[in-house]
C-alpha atoms as a PDB file:
ATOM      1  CA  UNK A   1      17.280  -1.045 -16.959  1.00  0.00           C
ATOM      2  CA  UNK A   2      16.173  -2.707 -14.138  1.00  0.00           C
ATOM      3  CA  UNK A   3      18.704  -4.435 -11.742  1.00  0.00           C
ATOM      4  CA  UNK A   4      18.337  -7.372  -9.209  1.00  0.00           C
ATOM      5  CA  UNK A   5      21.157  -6.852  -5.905  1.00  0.00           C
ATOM      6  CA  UNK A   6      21.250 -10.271  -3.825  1.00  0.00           C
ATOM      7  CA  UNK A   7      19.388  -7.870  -0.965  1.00  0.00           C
ATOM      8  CA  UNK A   8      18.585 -10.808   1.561  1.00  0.00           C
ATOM      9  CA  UNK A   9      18.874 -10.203   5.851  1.00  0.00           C
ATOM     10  CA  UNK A  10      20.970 -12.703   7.315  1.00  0.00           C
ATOM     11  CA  UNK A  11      20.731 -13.820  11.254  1.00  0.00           C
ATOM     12  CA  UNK A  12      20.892 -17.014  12.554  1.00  0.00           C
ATOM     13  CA  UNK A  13      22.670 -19.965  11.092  1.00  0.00           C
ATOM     14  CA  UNK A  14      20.606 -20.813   8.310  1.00  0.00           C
ATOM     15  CA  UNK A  15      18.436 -17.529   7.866  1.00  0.00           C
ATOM     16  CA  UNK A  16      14.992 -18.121   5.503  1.00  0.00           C
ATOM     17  CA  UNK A  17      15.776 -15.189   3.400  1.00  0.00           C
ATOM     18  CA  UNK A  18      19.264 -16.710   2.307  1.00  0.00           C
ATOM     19  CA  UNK A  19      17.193 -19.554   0.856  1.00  0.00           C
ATOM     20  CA  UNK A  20      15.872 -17.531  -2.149  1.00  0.00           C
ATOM     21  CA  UNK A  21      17.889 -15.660  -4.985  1.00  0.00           C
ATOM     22  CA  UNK A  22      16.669 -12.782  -7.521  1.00  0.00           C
ATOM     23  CA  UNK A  23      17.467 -14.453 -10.863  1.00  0.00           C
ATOM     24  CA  UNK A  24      15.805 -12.175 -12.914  1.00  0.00           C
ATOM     25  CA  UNK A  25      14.520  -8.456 -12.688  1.00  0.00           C
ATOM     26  CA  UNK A  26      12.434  -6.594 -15.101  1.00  0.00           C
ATOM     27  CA  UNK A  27       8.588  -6.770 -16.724  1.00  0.00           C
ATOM     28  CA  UNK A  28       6.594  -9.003 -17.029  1.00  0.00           C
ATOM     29  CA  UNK A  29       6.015 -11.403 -20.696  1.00  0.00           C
ATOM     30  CA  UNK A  30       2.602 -10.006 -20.175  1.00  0.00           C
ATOM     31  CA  UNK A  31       1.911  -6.380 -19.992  1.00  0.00           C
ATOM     32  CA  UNK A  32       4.810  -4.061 -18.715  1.00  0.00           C
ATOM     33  CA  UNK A  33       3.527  -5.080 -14.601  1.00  0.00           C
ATOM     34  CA  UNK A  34       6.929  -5.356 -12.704  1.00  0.00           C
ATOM     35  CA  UNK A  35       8.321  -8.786 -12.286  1.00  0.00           C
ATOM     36  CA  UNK A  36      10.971 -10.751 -10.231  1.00  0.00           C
ATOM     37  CA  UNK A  37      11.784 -14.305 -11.242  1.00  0.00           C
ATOM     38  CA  UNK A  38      12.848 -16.115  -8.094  1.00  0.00           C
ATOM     39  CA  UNK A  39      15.276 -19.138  -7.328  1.00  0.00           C
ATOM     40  CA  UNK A  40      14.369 -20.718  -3.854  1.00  0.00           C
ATOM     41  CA  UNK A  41      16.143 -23.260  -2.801  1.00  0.00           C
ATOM     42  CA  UNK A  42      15.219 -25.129   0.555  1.00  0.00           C
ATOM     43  CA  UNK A  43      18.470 -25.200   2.891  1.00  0.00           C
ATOM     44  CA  UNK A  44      15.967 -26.535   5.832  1.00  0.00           C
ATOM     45  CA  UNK A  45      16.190 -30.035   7.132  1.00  0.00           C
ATOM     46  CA  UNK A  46      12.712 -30.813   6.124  1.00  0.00           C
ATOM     47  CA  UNK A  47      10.407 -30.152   3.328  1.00  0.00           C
ATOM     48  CA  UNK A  48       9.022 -26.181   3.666  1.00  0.00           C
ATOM     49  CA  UNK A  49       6.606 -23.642   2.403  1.00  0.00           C
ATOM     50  CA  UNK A  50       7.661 -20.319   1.896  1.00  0.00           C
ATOM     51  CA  UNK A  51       6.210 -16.593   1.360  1.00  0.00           C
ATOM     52  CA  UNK A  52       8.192 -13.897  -0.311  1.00  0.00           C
ATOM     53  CA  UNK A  53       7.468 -10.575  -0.415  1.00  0.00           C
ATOM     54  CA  UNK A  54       9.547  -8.666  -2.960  1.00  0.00           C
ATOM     55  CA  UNK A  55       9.642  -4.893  -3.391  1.00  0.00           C
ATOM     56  CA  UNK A  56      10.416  -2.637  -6.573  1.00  0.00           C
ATOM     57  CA  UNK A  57      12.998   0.372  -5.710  1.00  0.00           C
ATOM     58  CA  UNK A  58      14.028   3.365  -7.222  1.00  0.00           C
ATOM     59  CA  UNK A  59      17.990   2.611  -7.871  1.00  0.00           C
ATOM     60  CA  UNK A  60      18.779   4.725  -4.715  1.00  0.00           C
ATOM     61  CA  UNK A  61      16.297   3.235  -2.477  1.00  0.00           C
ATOM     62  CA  UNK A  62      14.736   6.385  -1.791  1.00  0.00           C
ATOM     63  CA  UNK A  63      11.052   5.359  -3.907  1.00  0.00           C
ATOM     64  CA  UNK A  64       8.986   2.150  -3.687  1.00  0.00           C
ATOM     65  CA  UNK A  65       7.143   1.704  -6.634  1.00  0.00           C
ATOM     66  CA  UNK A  66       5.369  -1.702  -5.597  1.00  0.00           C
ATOM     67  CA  UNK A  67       5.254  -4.669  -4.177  1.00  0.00           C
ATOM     68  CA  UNK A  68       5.249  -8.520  -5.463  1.00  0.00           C
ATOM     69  CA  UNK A  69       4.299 -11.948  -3.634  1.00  0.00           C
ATOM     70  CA  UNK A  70       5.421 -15.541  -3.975  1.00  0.00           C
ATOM     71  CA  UNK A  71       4.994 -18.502  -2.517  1.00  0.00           C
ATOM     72  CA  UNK A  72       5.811 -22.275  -2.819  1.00  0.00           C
ATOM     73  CA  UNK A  73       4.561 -25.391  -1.149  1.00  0.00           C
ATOM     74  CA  UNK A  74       6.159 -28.541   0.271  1.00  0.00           C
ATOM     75  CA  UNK A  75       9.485 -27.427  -1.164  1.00  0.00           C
ATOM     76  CA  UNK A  76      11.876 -31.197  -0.352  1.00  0.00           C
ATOM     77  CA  UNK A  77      14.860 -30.179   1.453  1.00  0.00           C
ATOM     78  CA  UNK A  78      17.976 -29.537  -1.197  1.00  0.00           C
ATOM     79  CA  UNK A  79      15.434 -28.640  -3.372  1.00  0.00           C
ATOM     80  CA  UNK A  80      14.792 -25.426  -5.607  1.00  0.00           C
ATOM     81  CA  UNK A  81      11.700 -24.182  -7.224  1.00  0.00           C
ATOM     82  CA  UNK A  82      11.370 -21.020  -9.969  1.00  0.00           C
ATOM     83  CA  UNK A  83       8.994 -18.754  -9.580  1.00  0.00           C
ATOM     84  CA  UNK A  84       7.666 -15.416 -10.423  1.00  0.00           C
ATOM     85  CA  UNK A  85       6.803 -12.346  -7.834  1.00  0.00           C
ATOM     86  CA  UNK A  86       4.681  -9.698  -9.861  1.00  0.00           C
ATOM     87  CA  UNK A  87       3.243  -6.428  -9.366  1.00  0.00           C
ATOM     88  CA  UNK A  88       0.101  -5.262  -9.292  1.00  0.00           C
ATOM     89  CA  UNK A  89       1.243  -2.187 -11.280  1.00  0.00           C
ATOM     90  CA  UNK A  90       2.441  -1.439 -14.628  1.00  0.00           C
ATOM     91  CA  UNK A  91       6.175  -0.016 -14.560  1.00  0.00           C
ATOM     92  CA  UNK A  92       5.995   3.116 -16.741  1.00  0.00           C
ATOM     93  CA  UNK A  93       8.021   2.498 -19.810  1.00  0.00           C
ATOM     94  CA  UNK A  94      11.978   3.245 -19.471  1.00  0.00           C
ATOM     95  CA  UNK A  95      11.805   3.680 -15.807  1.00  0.00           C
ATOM     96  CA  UNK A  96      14.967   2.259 -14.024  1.00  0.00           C
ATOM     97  CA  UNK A  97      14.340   0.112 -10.636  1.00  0.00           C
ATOM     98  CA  UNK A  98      15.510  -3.025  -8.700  1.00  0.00           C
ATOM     99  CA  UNK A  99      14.199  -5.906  -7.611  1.00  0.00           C
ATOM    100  CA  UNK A 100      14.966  -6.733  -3.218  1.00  0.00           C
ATOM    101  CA  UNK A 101      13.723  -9.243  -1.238  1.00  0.00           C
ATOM    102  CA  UNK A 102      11.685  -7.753   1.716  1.00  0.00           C
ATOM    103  CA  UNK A 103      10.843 -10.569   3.521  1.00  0.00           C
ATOM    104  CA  UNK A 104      10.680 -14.368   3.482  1.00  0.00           C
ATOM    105  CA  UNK A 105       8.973 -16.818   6.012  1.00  0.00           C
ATOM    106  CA  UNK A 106       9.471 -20.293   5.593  1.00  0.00           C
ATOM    107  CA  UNK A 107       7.923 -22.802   7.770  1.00  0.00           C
ATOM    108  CA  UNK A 108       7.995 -27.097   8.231  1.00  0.00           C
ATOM    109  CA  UNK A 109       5.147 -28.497   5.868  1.00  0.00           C
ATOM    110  CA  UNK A 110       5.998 -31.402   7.199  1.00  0.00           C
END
């Protein structure tokens, strides 16, 4: 089944990628695409957008089996907004993967 590790780079004092969580790891309700549901949660001083690339792993890392996007407007700082980062591919049935945040930029909408 698939798995979702809290893989997030940290470097600075308040690093972008620490601002979103994988909540939920799997398919989608839709299909059998792969899915991430998302938890980001604005730790900025002012309101944000925010783009989120997630990938989908083999368990050891060593396979990427694709890639998801998210994104969320005018976030208010303190803030958190759920979303969903899908695939554009269907995960063949009973194949074991994780979900990892790749990369997040966040930047001032305001």
């Amino acid at each position: 089944m698939p798995t979702a590790p809290a893989n997030t780079r940290s470097s600075g004092s308040n690093p972008a990628e620490a601002d979103v969580k994988i909540t939920k790891c799997g398919v989608g309700e839709f299909g059998s695409f792969y899915s991430a549901t998302l938890a980001i949660t604005n730790n900025s001083s002012k309101p944000s957008n925010y783009i989120i690339s997630i990938t989908f792993e083999s368990p050891d890392g060593s396979q990427r089996y694709a890639e998801g996007f998210a994104a969320t407007n005018n976030l208010p700082n303190g803030q958190t907004s759920n979303t969903e980062a899908a695939g554009l591919t269907q995960a063949p049935a009973g194949q074991k993967f994780v979900c990892k945040v790749a990369k997040v930029t966040r930047y001032s909408s305001g």
